[in-house]
N, C-alpha and C. Protein backbone atom coordinates (compact mmCIF):
# COMPACT_ATOMS: atom_id res chain seq x y z
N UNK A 1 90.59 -64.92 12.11
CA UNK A 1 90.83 -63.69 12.81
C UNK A 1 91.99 -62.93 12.18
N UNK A 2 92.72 -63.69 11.86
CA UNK A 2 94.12 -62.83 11.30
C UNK A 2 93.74 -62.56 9.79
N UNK A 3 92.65 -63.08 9.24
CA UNK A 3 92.21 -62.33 7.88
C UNK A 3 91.33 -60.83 8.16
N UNK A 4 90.77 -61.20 9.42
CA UNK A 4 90.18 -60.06 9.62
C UNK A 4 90.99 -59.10 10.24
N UNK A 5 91.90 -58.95 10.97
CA UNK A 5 93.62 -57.49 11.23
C UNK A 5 93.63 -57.68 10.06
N UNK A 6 94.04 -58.30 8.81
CA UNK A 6 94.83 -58.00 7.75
C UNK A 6 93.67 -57.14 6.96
N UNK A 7 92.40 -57.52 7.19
CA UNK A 7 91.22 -56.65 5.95
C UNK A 7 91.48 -54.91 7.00
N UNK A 8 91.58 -55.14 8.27
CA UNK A 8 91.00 -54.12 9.09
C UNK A 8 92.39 -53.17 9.24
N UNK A 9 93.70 -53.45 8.35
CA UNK A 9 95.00 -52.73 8.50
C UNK A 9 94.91 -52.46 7.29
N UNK A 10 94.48 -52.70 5.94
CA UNK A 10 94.54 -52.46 4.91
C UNK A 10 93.49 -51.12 4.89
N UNK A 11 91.97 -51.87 5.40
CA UNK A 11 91.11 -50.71 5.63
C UNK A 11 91.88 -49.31 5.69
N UNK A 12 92.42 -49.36 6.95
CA UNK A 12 92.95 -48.20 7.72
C UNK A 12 94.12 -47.57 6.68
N UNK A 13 94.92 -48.13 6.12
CA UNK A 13 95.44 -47.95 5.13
C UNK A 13 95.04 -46.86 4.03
N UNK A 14 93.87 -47.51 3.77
CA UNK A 14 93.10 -46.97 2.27
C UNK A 14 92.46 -46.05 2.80
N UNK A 15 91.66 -45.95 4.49
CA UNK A 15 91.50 -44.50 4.88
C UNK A 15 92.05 -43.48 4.83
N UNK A 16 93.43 -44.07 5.27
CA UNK A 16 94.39 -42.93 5.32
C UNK A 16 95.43 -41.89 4.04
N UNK A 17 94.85 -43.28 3.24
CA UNK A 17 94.97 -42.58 1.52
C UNK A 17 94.56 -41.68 1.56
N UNK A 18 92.98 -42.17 1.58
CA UNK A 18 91.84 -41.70 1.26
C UNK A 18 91.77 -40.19 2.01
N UNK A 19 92.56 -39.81 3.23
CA UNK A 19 92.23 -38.93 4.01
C UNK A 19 93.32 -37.84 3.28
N UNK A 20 94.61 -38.42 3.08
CA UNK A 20 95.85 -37.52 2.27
C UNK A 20 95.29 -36.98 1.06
N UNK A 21 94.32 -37.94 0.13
CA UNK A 21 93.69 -37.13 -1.19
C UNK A 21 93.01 -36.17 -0.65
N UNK A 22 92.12 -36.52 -0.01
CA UNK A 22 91.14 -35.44 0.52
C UNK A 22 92.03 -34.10 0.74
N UNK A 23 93.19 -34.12 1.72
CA UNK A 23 93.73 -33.24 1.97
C UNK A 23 94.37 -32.24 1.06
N UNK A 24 95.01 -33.53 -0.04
CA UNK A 24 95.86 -32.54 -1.28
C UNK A 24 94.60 -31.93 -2.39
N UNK A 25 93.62 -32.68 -2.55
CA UNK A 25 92.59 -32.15 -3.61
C UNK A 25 91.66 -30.85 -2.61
N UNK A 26 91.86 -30.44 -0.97
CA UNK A 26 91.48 -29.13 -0.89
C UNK A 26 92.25 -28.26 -1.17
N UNK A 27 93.65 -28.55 -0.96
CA UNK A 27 95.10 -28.04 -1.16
C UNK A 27 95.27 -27.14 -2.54
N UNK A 28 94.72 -28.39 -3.11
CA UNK A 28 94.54 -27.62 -4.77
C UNK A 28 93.85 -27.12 -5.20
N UNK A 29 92.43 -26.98 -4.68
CA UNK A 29 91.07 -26.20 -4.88
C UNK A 29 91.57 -24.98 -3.96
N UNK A 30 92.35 -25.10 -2.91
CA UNK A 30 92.25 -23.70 -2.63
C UNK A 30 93.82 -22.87 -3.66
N UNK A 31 94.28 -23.09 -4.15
CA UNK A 31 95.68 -22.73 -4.82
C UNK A 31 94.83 -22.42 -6.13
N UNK A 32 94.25 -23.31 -6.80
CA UNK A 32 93.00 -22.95 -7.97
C UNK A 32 92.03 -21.67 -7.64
N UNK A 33 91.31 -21.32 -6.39
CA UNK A 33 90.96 -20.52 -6.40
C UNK A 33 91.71 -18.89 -5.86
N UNK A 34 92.94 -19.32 -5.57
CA UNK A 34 93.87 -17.93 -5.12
C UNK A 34 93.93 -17.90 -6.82
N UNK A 35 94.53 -18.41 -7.70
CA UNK A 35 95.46 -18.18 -9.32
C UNK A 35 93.74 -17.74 -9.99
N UNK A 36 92.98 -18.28 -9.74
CA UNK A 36 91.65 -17.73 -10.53
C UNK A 36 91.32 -16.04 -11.01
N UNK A 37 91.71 -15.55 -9.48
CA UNK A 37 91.45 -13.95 -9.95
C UNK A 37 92.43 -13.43 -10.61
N UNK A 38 93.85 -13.73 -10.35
CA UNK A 38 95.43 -13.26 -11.02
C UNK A 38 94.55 -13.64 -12.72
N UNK A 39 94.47 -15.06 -13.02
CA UNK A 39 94.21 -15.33 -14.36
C UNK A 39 92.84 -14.51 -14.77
N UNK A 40 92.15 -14.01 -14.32
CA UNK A 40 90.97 -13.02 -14.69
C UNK A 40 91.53 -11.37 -14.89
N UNK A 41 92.60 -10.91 -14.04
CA UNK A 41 93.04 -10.13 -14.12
C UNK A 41 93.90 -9.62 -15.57
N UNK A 42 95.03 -10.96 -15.76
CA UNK A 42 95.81 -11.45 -16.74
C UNK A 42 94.87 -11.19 -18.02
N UNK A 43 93.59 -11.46 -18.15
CA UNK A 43 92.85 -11.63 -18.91
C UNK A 43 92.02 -9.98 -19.75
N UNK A 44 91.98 -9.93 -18.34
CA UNK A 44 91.59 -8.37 -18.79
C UNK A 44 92.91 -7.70 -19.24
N UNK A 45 93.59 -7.66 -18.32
CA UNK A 45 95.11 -6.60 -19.14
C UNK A 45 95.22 -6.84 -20.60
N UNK A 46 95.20 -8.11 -21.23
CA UNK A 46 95.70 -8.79 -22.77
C UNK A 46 94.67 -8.19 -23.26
N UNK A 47 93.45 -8.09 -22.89
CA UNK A 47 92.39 -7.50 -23.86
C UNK A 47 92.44 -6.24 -24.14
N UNK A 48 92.92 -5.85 -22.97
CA UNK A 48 92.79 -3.95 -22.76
C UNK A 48 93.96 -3.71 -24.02
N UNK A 49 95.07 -4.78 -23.60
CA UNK A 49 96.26 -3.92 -24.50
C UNK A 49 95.78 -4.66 -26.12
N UNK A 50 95.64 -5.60 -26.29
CA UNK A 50 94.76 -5.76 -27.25
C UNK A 50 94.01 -5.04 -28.26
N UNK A 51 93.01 -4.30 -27.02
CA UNK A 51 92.27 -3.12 -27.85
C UNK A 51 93.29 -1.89 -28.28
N UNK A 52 93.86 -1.46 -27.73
CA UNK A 52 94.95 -0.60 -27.92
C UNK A 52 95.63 -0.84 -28.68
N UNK A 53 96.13 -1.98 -29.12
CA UNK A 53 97.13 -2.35 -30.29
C UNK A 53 96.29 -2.18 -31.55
N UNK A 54 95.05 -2.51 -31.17
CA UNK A 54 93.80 -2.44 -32.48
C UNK A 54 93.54 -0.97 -32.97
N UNK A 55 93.57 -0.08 -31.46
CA UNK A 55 93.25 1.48 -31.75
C UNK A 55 94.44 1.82 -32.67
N UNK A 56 95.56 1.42 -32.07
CA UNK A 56 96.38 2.58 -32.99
C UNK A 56 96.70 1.62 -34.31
N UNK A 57 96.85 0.44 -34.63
CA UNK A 57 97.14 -0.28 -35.89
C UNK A 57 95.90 0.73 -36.76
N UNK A 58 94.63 0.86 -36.63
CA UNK A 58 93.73 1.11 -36.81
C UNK A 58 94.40 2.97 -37.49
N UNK A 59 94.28 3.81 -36.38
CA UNK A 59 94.96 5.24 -36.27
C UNK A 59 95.97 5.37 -37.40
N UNK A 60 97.56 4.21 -37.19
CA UNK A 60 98.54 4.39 -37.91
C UNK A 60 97.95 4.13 -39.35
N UNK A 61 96.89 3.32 -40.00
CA UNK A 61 96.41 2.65 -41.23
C UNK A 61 96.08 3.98 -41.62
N UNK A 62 95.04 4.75 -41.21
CA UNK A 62 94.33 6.06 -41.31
C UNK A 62 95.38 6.93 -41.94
N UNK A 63 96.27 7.28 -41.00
CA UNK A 63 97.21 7.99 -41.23
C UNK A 63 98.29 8.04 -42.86
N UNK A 64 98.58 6.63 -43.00
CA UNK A 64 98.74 5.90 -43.87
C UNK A 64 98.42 6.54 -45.73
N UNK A 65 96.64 6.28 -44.94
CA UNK A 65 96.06 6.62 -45.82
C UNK A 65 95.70 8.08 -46.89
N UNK A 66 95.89 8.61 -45.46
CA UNK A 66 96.15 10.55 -45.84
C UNK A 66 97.26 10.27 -46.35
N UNK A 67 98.50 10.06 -46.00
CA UNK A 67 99.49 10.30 -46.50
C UNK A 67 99.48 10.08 -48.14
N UNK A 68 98.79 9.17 -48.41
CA UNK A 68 98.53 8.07 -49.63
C UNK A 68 97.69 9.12 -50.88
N UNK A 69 96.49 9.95 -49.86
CA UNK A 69 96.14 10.80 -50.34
C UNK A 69 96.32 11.92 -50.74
N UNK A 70 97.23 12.32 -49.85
CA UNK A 70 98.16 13.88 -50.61
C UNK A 70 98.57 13.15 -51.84
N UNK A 71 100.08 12.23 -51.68
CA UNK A 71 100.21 12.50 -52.84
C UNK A 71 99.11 12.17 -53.72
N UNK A 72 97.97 11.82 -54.18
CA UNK A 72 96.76 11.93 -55.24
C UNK A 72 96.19 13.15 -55.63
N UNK A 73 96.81 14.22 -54.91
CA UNK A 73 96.25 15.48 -55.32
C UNK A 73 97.40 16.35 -56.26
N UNK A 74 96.46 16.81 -57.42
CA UNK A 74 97.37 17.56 -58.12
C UNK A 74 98.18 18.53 -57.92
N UNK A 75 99.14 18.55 -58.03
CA UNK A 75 100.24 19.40 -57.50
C UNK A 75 100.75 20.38 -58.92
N UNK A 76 101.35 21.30 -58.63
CA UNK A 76 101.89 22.10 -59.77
C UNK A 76 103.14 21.38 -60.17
N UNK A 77 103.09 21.82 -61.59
CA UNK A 77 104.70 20.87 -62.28
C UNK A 77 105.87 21.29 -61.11
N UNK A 78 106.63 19.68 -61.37
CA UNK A 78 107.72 19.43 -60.30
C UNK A 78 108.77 18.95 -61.82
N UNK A 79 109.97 19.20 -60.96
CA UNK A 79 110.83 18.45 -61.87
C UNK A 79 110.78 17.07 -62.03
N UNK A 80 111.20 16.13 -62.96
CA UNK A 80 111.75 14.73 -63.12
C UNK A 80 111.94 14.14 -61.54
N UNK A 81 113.17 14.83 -61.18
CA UNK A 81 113.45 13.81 -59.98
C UNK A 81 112.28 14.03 -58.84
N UNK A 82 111.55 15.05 -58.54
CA UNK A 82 110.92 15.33 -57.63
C UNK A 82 109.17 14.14 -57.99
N UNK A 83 109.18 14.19 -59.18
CA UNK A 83 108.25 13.35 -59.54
C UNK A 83 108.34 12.00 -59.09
N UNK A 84 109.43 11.25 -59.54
CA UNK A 84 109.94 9.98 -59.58
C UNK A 84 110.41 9.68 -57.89
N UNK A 85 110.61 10.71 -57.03
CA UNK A 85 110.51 10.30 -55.79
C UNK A 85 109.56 10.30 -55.19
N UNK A 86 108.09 11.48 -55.46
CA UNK A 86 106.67 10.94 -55.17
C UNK A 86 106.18 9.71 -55.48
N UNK A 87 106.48 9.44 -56.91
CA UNK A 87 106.00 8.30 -57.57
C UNK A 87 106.58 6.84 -56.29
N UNK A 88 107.72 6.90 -55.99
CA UNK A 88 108.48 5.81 -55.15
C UNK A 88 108.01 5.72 -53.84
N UNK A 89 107.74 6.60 -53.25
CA UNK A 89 106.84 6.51 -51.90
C UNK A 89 105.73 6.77 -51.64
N UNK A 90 104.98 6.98 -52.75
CA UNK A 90 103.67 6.35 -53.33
C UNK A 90 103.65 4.95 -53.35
N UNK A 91 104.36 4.55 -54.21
CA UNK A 91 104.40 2.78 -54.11
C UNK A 91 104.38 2.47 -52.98
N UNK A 92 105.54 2.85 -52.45
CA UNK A 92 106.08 2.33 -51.09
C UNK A 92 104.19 2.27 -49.94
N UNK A 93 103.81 3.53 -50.15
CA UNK A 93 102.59 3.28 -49.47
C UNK A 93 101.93 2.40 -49.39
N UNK A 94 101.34 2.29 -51.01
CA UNK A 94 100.45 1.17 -51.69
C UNK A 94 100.60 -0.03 -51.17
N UNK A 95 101.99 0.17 -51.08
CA UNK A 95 102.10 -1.35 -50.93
C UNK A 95 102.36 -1.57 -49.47
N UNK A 96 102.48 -1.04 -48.87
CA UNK A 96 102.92 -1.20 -47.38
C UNK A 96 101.02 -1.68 -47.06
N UNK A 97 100.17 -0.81 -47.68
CA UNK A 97 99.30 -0.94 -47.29
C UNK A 97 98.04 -2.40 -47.83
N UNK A 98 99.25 -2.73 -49.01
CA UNK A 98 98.16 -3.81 -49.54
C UNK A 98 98.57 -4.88 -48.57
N UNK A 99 100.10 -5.12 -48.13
CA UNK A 99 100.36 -6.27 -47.36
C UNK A 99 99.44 -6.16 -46.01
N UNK A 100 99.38 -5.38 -45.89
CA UNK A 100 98.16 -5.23 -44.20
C UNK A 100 97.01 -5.18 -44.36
N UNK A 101 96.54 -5.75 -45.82
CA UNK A 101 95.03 -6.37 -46.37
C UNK A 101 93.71 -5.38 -46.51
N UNK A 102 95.07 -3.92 -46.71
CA UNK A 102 93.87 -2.70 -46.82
C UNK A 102 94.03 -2.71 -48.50
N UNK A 103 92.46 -2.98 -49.11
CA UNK A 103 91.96 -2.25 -50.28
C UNK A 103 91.58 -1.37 -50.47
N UNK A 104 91.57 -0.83 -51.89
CA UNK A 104 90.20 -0.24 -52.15
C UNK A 104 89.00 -0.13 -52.50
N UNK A 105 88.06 0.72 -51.90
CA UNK A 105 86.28 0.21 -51.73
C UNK A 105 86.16 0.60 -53.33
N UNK A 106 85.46 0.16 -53.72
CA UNK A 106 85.09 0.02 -55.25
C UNK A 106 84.12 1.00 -55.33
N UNK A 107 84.28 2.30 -55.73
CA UNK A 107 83.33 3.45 -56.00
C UNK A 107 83.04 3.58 -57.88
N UNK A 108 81.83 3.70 -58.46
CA UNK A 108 81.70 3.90 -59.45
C UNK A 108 80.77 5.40 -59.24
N UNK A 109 81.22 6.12 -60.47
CA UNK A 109 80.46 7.53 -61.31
C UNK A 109 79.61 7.00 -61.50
N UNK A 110 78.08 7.69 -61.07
CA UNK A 110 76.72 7.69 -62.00
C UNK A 110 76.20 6.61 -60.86
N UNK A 111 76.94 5.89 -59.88
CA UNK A 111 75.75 5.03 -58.65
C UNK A 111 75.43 5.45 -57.74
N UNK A 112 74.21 5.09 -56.89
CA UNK A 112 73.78 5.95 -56.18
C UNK A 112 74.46 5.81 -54.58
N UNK A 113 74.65 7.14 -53.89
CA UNK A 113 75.25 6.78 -52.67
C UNK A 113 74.70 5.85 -51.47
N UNK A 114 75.97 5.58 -51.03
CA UNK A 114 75.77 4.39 -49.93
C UNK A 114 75.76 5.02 -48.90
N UNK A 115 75.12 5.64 -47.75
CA UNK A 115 76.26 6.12 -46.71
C UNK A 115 77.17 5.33 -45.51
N UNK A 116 76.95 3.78 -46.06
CA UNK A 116 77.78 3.17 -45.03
C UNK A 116 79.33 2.77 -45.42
N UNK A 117 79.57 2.96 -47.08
CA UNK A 117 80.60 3.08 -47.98
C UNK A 117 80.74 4.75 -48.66
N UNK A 118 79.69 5.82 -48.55
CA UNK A 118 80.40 7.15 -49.10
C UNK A 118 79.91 7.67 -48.10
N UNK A 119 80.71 8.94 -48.17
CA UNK A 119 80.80 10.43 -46.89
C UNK A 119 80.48 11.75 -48.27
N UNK A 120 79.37 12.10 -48.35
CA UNK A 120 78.93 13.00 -49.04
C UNK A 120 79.56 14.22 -48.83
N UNK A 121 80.49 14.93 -49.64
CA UNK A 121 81.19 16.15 -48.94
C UNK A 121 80.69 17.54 -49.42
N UNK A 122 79.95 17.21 -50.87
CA UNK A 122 79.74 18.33 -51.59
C UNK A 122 77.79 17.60 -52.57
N UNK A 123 76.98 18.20 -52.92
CA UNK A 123 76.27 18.05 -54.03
C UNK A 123 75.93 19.38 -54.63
N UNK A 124 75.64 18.67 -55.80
CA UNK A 124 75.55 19.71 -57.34
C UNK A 124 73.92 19.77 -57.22
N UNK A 125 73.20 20.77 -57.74
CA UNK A 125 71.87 20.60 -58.12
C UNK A 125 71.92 20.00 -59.74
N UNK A 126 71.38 18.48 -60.08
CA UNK A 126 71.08 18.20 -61.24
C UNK A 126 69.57 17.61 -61.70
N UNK A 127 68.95 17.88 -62.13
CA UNK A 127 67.40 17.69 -62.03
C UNK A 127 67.32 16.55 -63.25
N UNK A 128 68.35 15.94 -63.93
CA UNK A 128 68.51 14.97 -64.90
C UNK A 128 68.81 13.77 -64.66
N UNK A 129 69.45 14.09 -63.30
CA UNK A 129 70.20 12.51 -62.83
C UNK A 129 69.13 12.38 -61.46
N UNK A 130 69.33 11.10 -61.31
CA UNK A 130 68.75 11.00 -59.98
C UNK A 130 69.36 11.47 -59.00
N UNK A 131 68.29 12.04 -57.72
CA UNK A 131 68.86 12.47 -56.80
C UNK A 131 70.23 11.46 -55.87
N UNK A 132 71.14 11.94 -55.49
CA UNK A 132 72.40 10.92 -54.77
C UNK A 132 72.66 10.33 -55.85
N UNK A 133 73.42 10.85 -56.85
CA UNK A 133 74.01 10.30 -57.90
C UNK A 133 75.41 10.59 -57.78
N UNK A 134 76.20 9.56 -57.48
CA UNK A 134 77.48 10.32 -57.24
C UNK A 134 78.25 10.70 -59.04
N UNK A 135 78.23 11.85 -58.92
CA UNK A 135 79.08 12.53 -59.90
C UNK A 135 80.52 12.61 -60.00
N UNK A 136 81.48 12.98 -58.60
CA UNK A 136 82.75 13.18 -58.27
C UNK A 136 83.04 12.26 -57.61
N UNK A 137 84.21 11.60 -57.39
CA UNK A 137 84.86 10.89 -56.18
C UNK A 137 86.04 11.87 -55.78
N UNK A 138 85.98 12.75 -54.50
CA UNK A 138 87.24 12.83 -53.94
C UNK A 138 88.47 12.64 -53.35
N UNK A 139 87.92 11.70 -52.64
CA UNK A 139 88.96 10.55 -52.37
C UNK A 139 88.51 9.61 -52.03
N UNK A 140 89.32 8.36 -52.62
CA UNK A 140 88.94 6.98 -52.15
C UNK A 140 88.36 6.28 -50.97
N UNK A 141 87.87 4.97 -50.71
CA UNK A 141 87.46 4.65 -49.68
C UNK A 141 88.41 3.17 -49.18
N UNK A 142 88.66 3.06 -48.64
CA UNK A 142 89.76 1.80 -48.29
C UNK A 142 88.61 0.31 -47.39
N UNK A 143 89.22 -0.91 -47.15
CA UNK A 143 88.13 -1.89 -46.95
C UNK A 143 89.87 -2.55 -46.42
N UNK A 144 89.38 -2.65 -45.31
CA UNK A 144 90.68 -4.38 -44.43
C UNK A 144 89.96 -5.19 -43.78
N UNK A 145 89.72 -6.54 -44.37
CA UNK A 145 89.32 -7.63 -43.97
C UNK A 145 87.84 -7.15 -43.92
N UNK A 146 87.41 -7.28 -45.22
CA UNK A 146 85.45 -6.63 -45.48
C UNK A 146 85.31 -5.76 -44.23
N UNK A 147 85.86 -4.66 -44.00
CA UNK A 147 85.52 -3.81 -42.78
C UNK A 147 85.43 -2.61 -43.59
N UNK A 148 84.54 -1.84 -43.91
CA UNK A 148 85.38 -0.26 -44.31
C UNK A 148 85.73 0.52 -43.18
N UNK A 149 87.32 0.67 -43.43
CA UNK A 149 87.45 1.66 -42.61
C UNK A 149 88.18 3.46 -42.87
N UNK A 150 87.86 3.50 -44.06
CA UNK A 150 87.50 4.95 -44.39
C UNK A 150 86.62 5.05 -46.07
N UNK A 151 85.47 5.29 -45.35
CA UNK A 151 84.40 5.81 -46.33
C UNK A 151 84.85 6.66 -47.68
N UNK A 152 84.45 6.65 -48.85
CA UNK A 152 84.74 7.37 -50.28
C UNK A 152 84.53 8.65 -49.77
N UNK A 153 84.88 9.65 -49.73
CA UNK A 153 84.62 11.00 -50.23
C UNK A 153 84.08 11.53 -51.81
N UNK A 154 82.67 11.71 -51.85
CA UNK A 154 81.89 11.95 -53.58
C UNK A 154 81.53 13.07 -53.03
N UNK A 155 80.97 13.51 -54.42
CA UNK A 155 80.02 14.90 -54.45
C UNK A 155 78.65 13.91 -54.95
N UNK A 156 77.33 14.23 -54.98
CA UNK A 156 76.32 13.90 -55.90
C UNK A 156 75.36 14.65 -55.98
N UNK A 157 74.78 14.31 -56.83
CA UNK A 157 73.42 15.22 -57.28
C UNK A 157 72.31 15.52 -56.27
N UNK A 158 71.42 16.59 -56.82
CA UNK A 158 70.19 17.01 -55.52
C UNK A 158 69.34 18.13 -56.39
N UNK A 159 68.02 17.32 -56.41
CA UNK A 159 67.41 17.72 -56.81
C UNK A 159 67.14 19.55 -56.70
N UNK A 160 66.70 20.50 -57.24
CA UNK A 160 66.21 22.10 -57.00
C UNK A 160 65.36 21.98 -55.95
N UNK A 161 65.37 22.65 -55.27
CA UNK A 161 64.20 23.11 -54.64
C UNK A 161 63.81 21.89 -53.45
């Protein structure tokens, strides 16, 4: 008999464990499901600003890039020093822009256009070359991380008529 109080106090025992887990594991399913929506929320904000950090990294690169492009356009004679300080923040571009893994898209004279790598701005009528022959490059096309994100500016050919 006294093995059986001792099985039947232990029992009661391990119920009453058993009843405190129960209690703390709803405890925590409900504390898990209050932090669930905060962390869904949390989730969306990082993405949103995320995308935004992407828009303008994206914007400022662009920008970048014009800048990059003036100076490439011929300008009327400048003096020595006025040269040699284009020339320096020219670099400075280049290179600002190679460390942020922007290239340039590889355009060749005489191939035919891409339009998912060129932006056709101008064509010539040439009835010798094939039609979409790029003849001119106006300005370059840039590529960050195999993405293009500004298309060549060419002129190319087009047939008469």
């Amino acid at each position: 008999m006294q093995k059986y109080l001792l099985l039947n106090e232990k029992l009661r025992n391990a119920c009453e464990q058993l009843n405190q887990l129960s209690l703390g594991l709803i405890k925590l399913k409900q504390n898990i499901e209050e932090i669930l929506p905060q962390l869904e929320d949390y989730r969306q904000t990082t993405e949103e600003a995320k995308r935004t950090y992407l828009s303008a990294y994206e914007r400022l690169t662009l920008r970048l890039i014009k800048i990059l492009n003036d100076f490439n356009l011929e300008e009327p004679k400048r003096s020595d020093a006025q040269n040699r300080f284009d020339d320096f923040i020219k670099a400075r571009l280049e290179d600002t822009l190679r460390r942020e893994g922007v290239t340039l898209l590889e355009v060749q004279l005489r191939e035919q256009v891409n339009l998912d790598e060129h932006e056709v701005v101008d064509s010539v009528i040439d009835n010798e070359k094939p039609e979409g022959t790029i003849i001119k490059i106006l300005n370059p096309g840039y590529i960050r991380n195999s993405k293009i994100i500004k298309r060549a500016q060419v002129v190319v050919t087009q047939r008469e008529g």
